[in-house]
Protein backbone atom coordinates (compact mmCIF):
# COMPACT_ATOMS: atom_id res chain seq x y z
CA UNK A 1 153.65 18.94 -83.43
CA UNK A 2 152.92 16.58 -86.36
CA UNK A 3 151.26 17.79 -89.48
CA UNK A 4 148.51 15.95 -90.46
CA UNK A 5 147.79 15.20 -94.49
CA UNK A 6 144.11 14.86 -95.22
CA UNK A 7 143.53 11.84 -97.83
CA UNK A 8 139.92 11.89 -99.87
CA UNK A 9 138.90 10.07 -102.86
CA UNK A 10 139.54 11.41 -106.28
CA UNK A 11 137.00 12.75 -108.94
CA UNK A 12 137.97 9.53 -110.87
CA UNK A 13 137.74 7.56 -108.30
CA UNK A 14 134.09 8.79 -107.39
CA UNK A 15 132.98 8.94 -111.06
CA UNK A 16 134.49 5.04 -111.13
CA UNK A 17 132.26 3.97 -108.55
CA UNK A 18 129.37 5.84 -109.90
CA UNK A 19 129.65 3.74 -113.06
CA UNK A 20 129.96 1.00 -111.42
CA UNK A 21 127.15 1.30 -109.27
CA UNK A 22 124.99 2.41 -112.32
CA UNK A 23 125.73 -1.11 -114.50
CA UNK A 24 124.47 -2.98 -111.07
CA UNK A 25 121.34 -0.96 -110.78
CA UNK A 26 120.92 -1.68 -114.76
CA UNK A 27 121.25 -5.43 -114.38
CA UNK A 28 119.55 -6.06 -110.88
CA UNK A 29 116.38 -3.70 -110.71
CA UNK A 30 115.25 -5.32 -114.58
CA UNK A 31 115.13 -8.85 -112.67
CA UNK A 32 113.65 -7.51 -109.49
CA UNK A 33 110.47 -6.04 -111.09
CA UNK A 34 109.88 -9.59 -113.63
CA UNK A 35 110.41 -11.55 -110.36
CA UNK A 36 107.72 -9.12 -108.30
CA UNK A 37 105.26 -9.64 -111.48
CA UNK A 38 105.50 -13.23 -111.72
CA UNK A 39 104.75 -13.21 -108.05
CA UNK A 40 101.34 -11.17 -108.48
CA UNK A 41 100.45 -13.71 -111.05
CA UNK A 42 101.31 -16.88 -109.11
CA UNK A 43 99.24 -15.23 -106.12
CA UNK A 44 95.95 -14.67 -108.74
CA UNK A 45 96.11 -18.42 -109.42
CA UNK A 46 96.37 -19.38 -105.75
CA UNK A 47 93.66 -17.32 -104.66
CA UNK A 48 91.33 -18.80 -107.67
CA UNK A 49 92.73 -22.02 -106.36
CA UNK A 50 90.91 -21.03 -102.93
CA UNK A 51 87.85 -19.88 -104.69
CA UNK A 52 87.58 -23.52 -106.68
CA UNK A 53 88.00 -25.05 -103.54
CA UNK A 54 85.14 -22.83 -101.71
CA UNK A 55 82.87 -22.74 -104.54
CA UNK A 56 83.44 -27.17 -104.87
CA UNK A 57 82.24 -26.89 -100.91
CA UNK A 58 79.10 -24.44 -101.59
CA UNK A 59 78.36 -27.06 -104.43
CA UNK A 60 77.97 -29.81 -102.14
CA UNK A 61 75.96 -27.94 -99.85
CA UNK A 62 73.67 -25.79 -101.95
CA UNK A 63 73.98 -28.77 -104.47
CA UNK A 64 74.58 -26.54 -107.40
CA UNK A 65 77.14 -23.42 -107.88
CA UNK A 66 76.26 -19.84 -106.86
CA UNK A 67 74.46 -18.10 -110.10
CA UNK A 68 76.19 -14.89 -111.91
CA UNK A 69 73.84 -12.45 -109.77
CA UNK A 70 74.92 -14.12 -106.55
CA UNK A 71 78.53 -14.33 -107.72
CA UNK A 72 81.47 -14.99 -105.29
CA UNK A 73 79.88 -12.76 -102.54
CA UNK A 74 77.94 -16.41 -102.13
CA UNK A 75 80.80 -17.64 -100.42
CA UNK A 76 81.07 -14.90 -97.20
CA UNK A 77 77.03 -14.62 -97.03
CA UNK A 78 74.02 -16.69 -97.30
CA UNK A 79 71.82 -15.97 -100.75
CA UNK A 80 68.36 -14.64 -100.22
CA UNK A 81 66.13 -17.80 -98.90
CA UNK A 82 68.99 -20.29 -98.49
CA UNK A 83 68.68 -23.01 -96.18
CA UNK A 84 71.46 -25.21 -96.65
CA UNK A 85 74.27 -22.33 -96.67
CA UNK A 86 76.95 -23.86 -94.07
CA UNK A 87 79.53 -21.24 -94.81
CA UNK A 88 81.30 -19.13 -94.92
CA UNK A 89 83.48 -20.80 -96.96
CA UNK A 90 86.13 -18.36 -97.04
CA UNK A 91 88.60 -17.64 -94.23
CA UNK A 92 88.02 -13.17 -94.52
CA UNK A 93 84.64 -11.28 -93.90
CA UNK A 94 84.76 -10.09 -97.90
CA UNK A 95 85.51 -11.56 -101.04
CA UNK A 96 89.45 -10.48 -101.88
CA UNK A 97 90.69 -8.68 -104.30
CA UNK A 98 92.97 -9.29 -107.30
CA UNK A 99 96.56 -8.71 -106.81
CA UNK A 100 96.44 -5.93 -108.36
CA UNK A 101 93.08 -4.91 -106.37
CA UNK A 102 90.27 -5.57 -109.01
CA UNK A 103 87.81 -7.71 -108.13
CA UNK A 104 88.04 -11.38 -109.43
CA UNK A 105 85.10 -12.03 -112.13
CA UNK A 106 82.78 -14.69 -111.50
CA UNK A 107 80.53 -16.05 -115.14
CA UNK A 108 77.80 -18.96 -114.56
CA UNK A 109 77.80 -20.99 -116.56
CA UNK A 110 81.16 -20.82 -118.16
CA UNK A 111 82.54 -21.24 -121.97
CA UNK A 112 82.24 -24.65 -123.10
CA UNK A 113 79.65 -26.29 -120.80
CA UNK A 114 81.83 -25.61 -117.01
CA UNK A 115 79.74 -24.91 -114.70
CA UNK A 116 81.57 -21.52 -114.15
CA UNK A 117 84.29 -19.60 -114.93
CA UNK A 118 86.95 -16.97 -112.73
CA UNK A 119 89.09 -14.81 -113.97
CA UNK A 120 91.08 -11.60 -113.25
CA UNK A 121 92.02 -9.07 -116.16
CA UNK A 122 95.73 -8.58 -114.78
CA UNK A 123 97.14 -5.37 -114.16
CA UNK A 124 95.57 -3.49 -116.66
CA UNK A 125 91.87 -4.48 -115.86
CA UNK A 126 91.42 -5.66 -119.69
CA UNK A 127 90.35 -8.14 -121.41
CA UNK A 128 92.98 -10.25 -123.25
CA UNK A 129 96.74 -8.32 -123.19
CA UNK A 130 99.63 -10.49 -122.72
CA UNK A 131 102.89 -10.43 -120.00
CA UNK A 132 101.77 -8.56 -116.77
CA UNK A 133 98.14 -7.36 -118.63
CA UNK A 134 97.41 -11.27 -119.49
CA UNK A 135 94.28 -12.76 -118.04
CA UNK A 136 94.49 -15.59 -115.07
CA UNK A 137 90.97 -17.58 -115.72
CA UNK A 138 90.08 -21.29 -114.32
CA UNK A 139 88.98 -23.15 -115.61
């Protein structure tokens, strides 16, 4: 009959790993969550880059932009007594939300003498901030 030794891992050797395992976590989940923030960002700017483009078409066919009371919801549904209104001129039913699911803020006319002016408040929904709580506006 043979005798059979059991082998296992040391306390050492498990705390070892443990440490180990804890400096990784340290230096990867840091990166991971500036990488997923920068990527809610770029996705704002995108989508305002889809609104520009919608709001350029409604322009040509309502031959001015939608006013502040009429906002971006003028892009998924005709405003009251519209005749020219070919859209909609976005691809969804609704108007989306912010990546971080406010809505996007449409002013008419905008700062300086633009026509209009978008914008989304970042995370924290406020006005001005900086990093993550930074606004996105265009123009």
């Amino acid at each position: 009959m043979k005798c059979r030794t059991q082998h296992g891992f040391t306390l050492v050797e498990l705390l070892v790993v443990l440490v180990v395992l804890g400096l990784l976590i340290s230096i990867v989940v840091p990166r991971a969550i500036g990488y997923l923030s920068g990527a809610r960002s770029d996705t704002a700017r995108i989508q305002m880059e889809t609104f520009v483009a919608a709001l350029d078409l409604y322009r040509l066919d309502m031959r001015g932009y939608p006013s502040a009371e009429a906002g971006l919801h003028a892009l998924v549904a005709p405003p009251a007594g519209s005749t020219r209104w070919r859209g909609p001129y976005l691809s969804k039913p609704e108007v989306p939300l912010d990546p971080w699911d406010n809505p996007y803020i449409y002013q008419s006319p905008g700062p300086n003498g633009a026509p209009y002016r978008l914008l989304s408040r970042g995370v924290d929904g406020q006005e001005g901030g900086k990093d993550e709580d930074a606004d996105i506006a265009v123009p």
